[in-house]
Protein backbone atom coordinates (compact mmCIF):
# COMPACT_ATOMS: atom_id res chain seq x y z
CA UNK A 1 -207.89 -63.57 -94.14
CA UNK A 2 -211.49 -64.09 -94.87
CA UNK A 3 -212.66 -66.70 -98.33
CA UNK A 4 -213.92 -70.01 -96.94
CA UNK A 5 -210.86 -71.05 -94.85
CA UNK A 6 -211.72 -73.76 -92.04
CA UNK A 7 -209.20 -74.70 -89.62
CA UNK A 8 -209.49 -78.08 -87.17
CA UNK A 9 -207.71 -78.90 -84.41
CA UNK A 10 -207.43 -82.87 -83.09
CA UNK A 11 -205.80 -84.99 -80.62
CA UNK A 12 -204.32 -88.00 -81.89
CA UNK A 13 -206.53 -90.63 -82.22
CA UNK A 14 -205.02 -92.50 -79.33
CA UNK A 15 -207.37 -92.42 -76.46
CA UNK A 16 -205.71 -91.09 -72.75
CA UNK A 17 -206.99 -91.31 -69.30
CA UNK A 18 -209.20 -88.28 -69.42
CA UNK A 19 -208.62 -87.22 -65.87
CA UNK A 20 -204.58 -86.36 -67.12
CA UNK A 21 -206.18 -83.48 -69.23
CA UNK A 22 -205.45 -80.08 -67.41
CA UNK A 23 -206.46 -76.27 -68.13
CA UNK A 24 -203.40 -76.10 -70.41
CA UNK A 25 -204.54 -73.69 -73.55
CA UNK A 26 -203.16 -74.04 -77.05
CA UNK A 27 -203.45 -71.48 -79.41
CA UNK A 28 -203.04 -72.43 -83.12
CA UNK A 29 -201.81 -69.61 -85.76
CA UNK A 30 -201.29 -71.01 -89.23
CA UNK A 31 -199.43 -68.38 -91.23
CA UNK A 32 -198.90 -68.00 -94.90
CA UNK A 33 -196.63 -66.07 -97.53
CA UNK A 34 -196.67 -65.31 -101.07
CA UNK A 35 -194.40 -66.92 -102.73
CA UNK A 36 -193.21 -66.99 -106.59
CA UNK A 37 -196.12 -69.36 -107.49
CA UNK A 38 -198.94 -67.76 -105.13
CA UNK A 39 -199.78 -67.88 -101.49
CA UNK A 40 -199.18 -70.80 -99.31
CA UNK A 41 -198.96 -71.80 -96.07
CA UNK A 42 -195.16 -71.31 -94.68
CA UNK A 43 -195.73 -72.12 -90.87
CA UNK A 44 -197.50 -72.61 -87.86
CA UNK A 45 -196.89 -70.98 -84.46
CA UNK A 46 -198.24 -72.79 -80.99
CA UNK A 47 -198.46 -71.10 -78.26
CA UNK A 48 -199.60 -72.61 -74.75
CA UNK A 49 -201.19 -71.06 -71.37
CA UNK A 50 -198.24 -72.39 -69.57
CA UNK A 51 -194.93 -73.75 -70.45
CA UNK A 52 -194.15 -76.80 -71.87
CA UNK A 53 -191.09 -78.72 -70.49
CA UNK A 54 -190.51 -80.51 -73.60
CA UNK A 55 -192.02 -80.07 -77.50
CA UNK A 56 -190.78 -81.77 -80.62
CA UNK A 57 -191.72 -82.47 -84.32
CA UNK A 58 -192.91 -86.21 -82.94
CA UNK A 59 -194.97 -85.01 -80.84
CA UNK A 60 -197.31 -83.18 -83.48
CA UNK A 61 -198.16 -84.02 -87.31
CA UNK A 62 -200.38 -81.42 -90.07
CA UNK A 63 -202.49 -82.47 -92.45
CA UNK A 64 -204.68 -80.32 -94.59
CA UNK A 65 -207.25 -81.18 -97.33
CA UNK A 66 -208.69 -78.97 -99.98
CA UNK A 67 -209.93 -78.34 -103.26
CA UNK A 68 -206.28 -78.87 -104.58
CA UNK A 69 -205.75 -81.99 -103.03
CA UNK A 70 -209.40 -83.82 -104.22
CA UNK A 71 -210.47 -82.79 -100.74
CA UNK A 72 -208.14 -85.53 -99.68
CA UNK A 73 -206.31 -85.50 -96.72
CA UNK A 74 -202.57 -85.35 -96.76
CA UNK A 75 -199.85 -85.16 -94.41
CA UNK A 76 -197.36 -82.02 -94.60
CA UNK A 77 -193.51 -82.50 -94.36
CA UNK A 78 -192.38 -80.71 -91.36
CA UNK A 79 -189.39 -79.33 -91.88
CA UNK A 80 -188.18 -77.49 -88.29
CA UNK A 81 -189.36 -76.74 -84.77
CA UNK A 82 -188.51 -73.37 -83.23
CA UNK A 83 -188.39 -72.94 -80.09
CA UNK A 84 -189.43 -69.20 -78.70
CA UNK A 85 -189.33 -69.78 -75.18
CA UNK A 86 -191.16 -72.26 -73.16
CA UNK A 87 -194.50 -71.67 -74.54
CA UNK A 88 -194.59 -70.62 -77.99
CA UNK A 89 -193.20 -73.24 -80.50
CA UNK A 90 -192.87 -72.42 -84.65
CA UNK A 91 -193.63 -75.31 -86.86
CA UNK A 92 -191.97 -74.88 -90.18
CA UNK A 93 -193.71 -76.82 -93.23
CA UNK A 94 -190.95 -78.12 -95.65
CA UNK A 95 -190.71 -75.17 -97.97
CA UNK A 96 -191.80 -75.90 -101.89
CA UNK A 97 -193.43 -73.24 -103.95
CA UNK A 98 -194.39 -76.14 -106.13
CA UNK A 99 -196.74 -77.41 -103.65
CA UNK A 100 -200.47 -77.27 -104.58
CA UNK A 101 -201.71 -78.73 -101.02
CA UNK A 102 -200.52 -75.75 -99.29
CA UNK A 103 -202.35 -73.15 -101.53
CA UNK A 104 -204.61 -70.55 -100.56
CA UNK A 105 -205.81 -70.28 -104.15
CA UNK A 106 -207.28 -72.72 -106.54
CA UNK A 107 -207.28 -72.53 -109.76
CA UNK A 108 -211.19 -73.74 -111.14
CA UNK A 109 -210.43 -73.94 -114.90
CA UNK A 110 -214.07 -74.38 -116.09
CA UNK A 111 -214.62 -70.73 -114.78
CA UNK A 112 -210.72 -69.59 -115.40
CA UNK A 113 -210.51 -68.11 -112.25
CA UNK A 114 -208.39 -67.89 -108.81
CA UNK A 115 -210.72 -69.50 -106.02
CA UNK A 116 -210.25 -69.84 -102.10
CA UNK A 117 -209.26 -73.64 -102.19
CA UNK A 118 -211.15 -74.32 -98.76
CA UNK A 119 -208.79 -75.26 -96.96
CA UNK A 120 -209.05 -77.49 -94.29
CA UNK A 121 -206.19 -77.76 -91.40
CA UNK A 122 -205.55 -80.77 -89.06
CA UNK A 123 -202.87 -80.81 -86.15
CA UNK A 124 -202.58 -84.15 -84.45
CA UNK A 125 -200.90 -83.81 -81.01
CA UNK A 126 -199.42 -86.86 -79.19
CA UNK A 127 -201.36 -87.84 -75.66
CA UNK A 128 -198.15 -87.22 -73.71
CA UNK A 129 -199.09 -83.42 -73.97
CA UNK A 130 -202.51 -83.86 -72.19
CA UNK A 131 -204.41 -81.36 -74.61
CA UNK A 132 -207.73 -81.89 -75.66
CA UNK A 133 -209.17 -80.66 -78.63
CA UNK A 134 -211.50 -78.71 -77.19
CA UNK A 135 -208.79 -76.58 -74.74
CA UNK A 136 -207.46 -75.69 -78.15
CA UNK A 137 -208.01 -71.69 -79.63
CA UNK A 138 -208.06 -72.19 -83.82
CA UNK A 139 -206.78 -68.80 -85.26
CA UNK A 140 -207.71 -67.61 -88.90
CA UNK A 141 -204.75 -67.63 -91.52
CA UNK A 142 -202.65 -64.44 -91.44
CA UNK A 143 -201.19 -64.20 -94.41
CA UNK A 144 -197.67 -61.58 -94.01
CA UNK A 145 -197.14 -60.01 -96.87
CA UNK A 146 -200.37 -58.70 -97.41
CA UNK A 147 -200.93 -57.07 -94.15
CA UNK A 148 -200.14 -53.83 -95.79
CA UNK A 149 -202.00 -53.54 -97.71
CA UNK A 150 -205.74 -51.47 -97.19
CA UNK A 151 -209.20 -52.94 -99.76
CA UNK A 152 -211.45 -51.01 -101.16
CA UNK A 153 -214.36 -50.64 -103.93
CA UNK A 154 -213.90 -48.55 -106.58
CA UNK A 155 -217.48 -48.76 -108.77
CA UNK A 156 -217.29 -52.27 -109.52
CA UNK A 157 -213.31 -52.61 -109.29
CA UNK A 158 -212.02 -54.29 -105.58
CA UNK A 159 -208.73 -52.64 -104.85
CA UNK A 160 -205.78 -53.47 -102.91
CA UNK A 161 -203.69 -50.59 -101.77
CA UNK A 162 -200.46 -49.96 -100.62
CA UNK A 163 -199.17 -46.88 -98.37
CA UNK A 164 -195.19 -46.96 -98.06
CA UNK A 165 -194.06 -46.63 -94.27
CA UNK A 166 -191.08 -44.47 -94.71
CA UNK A 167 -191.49 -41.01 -94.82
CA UNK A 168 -190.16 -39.13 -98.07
CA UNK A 169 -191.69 -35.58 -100.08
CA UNK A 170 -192.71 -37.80 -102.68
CA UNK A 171 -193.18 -41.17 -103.58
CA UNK A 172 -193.75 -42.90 -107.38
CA UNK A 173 -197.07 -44.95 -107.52
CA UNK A 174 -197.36 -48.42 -109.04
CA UNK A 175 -199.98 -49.86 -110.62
CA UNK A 176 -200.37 -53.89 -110.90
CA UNK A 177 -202.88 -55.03 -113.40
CA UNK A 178 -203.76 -58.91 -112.66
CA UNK A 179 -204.23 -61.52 -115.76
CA UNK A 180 -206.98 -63.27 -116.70
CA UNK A 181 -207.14 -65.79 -113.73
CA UNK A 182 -207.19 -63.62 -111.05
CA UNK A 183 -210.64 -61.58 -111.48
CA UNK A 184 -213.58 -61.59 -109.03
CA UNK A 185 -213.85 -59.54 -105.66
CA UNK A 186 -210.92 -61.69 -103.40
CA UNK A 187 -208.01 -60.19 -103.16
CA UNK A 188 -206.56 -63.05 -105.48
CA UNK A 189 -204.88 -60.72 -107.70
CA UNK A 190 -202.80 -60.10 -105.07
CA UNK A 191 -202.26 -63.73 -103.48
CA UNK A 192 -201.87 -65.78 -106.77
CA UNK A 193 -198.20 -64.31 -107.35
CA UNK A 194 -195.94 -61.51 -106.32
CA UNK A 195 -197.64 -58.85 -108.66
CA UNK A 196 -197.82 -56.43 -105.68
CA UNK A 197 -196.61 -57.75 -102.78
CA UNK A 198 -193.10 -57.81 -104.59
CA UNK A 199 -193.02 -53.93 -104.53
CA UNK A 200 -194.20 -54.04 -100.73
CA UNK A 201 -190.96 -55.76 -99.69
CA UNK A 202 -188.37 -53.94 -97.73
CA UNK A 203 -185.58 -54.28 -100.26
CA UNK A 204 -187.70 -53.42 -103.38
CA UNK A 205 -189.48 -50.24 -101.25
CA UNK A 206 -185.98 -48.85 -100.80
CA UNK A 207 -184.78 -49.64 -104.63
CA UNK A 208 -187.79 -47.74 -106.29
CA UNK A 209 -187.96 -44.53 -103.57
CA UNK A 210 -190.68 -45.83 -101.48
CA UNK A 211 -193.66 -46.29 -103.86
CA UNK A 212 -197.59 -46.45 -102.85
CA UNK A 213 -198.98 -49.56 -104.69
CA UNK A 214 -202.44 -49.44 -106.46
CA UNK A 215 -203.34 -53.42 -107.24
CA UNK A 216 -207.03 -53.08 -108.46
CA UNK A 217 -209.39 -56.28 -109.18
CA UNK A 218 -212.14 -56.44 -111.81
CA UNK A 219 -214.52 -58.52 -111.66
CA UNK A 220 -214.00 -61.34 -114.49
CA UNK A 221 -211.65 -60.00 -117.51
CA UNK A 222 -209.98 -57.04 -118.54
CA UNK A 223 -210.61 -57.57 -122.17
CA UNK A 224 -214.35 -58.24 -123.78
CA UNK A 225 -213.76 -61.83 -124.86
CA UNK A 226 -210.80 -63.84 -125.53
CA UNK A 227 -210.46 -67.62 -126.95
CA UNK A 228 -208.88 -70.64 -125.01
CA UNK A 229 -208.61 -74.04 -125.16
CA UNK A 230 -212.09 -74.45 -127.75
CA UNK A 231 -214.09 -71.98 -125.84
CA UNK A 232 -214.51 -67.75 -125.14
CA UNK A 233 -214.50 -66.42 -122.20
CA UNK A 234 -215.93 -63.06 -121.88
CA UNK A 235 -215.13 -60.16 -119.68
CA UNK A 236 -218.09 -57.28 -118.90
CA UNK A 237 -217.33 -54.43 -119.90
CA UNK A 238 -213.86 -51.99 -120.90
CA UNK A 239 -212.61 -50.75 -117.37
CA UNK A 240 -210.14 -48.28 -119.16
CA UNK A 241 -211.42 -44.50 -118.50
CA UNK A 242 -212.56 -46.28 -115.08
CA UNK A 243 -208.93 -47.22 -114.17
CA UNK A 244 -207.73 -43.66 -115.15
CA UNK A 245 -210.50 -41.99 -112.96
CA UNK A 246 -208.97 -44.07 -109.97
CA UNK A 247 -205.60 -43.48 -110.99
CA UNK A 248 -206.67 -39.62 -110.65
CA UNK A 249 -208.43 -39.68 -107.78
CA UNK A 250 -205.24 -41.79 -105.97
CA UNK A 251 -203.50 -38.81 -107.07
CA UNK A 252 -206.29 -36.62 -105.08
CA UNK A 253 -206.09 -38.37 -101.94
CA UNK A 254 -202.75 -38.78 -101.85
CA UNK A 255 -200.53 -35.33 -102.32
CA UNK A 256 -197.09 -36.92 -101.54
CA UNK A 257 -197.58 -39.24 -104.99
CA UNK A 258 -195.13 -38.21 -107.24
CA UNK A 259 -196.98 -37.19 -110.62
CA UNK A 260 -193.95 -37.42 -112.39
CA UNK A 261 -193.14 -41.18 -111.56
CA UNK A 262 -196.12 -42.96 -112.21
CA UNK A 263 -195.66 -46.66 -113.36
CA UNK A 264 -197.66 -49.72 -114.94
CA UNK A 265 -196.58 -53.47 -113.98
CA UNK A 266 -198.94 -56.02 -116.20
CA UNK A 267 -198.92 -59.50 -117.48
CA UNK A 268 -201.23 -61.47 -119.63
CA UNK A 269 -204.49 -59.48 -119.86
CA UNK A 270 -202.85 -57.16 -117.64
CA UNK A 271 -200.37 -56.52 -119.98
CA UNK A 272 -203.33 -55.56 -122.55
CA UNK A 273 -204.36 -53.30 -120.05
CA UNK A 274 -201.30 -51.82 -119.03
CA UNK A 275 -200.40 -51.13 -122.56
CA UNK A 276 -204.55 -49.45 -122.75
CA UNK A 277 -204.11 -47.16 -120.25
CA UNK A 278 -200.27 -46.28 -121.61
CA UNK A 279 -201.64 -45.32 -125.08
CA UNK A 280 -204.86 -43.89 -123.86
CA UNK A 281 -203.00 -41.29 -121.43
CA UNK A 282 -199.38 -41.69 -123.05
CA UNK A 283 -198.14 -38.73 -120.57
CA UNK A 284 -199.32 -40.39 -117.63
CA UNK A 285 -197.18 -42.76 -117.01
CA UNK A 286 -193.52 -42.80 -116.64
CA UNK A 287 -192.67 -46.56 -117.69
CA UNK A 288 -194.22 -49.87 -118.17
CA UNK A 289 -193.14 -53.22 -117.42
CA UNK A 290 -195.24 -55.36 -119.70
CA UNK A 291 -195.28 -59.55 -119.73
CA UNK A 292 -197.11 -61.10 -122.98
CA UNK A 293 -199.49 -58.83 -123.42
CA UNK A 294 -202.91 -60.75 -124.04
CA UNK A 295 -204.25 -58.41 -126.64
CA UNK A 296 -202.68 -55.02 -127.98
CA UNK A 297 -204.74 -51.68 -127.97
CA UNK A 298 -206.20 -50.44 -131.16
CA UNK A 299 -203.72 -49.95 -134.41
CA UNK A 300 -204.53 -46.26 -134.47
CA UNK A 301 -203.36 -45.73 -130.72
CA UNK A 302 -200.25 -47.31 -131.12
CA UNK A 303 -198.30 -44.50 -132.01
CA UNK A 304 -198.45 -43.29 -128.79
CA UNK A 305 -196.36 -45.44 -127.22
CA UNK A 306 -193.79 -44.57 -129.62
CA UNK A 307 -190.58 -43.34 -127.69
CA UNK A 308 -192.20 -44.73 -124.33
CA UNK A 309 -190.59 -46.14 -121.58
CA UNK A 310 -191.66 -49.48 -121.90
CA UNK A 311 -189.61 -53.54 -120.86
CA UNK A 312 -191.09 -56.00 -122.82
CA UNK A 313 -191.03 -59.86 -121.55
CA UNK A 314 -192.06 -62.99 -123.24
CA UNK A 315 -191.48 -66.42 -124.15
CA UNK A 316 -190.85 -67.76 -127.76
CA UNK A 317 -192.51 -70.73 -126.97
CA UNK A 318 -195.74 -69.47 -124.81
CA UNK A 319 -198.75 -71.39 -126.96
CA UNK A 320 -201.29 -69.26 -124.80
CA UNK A 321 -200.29 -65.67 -126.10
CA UNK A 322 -198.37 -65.73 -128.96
CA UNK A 323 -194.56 -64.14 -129.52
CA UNK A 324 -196.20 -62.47 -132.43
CA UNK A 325 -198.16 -59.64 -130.23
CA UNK A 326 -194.67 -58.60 -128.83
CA UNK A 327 -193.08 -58.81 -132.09
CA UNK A 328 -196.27 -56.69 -134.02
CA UNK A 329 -196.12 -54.36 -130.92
CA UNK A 330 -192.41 -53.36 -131.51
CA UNK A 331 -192.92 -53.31 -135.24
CA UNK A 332 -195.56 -50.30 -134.86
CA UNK A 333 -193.94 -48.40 -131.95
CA UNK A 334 -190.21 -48.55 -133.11
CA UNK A 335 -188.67 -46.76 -136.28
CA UNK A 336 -185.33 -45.16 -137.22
CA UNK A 337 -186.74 -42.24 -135.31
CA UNK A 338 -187.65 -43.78 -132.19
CA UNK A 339 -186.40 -45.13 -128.63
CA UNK A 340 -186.38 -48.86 -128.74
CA UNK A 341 -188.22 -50.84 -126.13
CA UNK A 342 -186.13 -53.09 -123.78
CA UNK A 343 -187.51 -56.54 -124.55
CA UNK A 344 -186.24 -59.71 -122.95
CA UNK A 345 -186.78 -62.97 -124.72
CA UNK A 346 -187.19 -65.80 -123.23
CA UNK A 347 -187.36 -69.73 -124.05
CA UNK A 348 -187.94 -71.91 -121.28
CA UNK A 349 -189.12 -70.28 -117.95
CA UNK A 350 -187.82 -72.11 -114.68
CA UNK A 351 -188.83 -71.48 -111.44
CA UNK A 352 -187.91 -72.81 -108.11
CA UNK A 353 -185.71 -75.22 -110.21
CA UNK A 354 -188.43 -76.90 -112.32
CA UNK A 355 -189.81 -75.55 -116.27
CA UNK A 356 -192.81 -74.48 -116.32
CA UNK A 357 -195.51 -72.77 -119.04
CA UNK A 358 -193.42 -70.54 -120.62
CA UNK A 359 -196.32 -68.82 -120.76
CA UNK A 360 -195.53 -67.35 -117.14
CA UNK A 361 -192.77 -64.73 -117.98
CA UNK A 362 -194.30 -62.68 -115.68
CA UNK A 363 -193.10 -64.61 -112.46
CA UNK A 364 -189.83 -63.66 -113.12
CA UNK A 365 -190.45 -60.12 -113.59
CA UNK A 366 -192.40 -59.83 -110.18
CA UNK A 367 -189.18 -61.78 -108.88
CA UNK A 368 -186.67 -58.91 -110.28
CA UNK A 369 -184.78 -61.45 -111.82
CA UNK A 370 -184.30 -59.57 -115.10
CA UNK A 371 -181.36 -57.18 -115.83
CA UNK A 372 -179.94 -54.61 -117.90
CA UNK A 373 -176.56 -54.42 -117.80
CA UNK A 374 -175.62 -54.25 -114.21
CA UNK A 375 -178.82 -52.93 -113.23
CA UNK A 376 -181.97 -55.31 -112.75
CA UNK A 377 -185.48 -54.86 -114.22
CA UNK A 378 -186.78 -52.87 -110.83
CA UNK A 379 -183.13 -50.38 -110.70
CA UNK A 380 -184.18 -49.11 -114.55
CA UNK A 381 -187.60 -48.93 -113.39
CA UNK A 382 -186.27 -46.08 -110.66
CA UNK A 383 -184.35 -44.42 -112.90
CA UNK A 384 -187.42 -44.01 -115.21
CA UNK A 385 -189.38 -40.21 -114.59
CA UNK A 386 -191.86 -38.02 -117.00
């Protein structure tokens, strides 16, 4: 995982006899998921030279420092110690997706972008275990659920791209269009939140057939220039017939892509651009999944997404993108003569057990938590084909 990760190893502070200190060689892998709220660090595995006769949480303690914690160090819960065999130990961190100090990401708000939060990583060990810093091996972060995944530059787009393992005569192709925080050139688009690792899971490859996932990055925002909080940000340029040329060329490269089941996941800005590249090539795509859209495309392309596949999410009370996009965008797409969008409405938006910005719809959707009758947000999404 490259993006300014630093990891340090030290003894505990205690001083030993320094003739105890054997050849004994620890090697330190720190491993991260993505979870609901963005990429963190889950656990850490030891593993030593030669075995260990006995290893327990009070023998060891983590700390880590970074941009989210003020670059102040703090001491992790520890929540487990798993025992492999006598030489490889996993330390599990007490799991809470609320937990900034863990992050991979931070959010810089002057710039309103995803940045590596430089993390820092400390392991004290106790004496009694007769390692010195020094005999220790420091491995990168391996973050899991993006191991899949291949990067690539598409003109001035960084993309993230998904090949499904199981073998099948065709397979649908999903595209994940980031918001508005996650632009730039690392790979936060898809470490800030489940976006596209979601549809790289196991359980969700089997539900939707097997699909190849297409996550690309641009490099500030999708839209020209948007207002927030007294100021405008401003994106460089429209990536639209850009994002179509890739979509094509995808297609090209890859024969086993099903043309017929081709899909858009957005939220935010990426729901703008979802909803762009829907009504720009309205027989494209099969379906859209679409969060509260930043921005809507142009009045006189509307009517092309008339009779489209297309779920609709937002929050009544989201201050950042107003309800009233959703509700203009249904006004102009649905008639007596049309198919009416699904659209789920929400109020308050609760994850791991505490409210947060309604504003974040979208985490739900990448969580399949949504339903339609019996069948949940990504089982309609299947069933959906040109």
């Amino acid at each position: 995982m490259k993006g300014g990760i630093v990891i340090i190893l030290i003894t505990s502070t205690k001083r030993g006899n320094m003739e105890h200190f054997h050849s004994l060689i620890c090697q330190c892998q720190p491993i991260a998921k993505v979870n609901v709220l963005g990429a963190q660090i889950t656990h850490i595995e030891l593993s030593f030279l030669q075995p260990i006769s006995a290893f327990s949480l009070s023998q060891v303690s983590v700390w880590v420092k970074s941009l989210n914690t003020q670059n102040e160090w703090i001491k992790l819960d520890l929540n487990a110690c798993h025992q492999n065999n006598e030489s490889n130990f996993i330390l599990l961190i007490q799991p809470d997706a609320h937990c900034l100090a863990t992050k991979l990401l931070y959010f810089d708000i002057e710039r309103f972008t995803q940045v590596w939060s430089e993390l820092q990583l400390k392991i004290e060990l106790d004496q009694a275990l007769h390692i010195s810093a020094s005999q220790c091996n420091i491995l990168p972060i391996l973050c899991l659920d993006t191991q899949g995944f291949t990067h690539f530059t598409y003109q001035d787009l960084t993309c993230s791209f998904y090949q499904p393992k199981a073998s099948s005569p065709l397979h649908p192709l999903i595209i994940c269009l980031h918001g508005a925080g996650e632009g730039g050139n690392n790979q936060s688009n898809i470490l800030a939140d489940k976006i596209a690792v979601t549809f790289a899971s196991q359980s969700h490859q089997e539900t939707l057939d097997y699909p190849y996932i297409l996550a690309p990055q641009c490099p500030s925002f999708w839209v020209d220039k948007f207002p927030l909080n007294g100021r405008y940000y401003y994106g460089e340029r429209d990536y639209t017939a850009d994002l179509l040329a890739l979509i094509q060329d995808t297609l090209m490269k890859h024969q086993d892509i099903d043309p017929k089941r081709i899909y858009i996941v957005g939220g935010s800005m990426g729901g703008y651009q979802g909803l762009r590249l829907f009504s720009d090539a309205p027989d494209l795509f099969a379906a859209a999944l679409i969060a509260c859209p930043a921005k809507l495309p142009a009045t006189e392309k509307l009517h092309h997404l008339k009779d489209k596949k297309i779920w609709l999410i937002h929050s009544e009370l989201d201050e950042v993108v107003s309800i009233e996009n959703t509700r203009h965008l249904l006004k102009k797409i649905h008639n007596e003569q049309s198919t009416m969008p699904m659209f789920t409405l929400y109020k308050k938006v609760i994850v791991e057990g505490k409210t947060i910005d309604p504003h974040c719809v979208f985490l739900p959707l990448y969580d399949n938590q949504l339903t339609s009758g019996r069948n949940s947000i990504f089982e309609w999404l299947s069933e959906q084909s040109l």
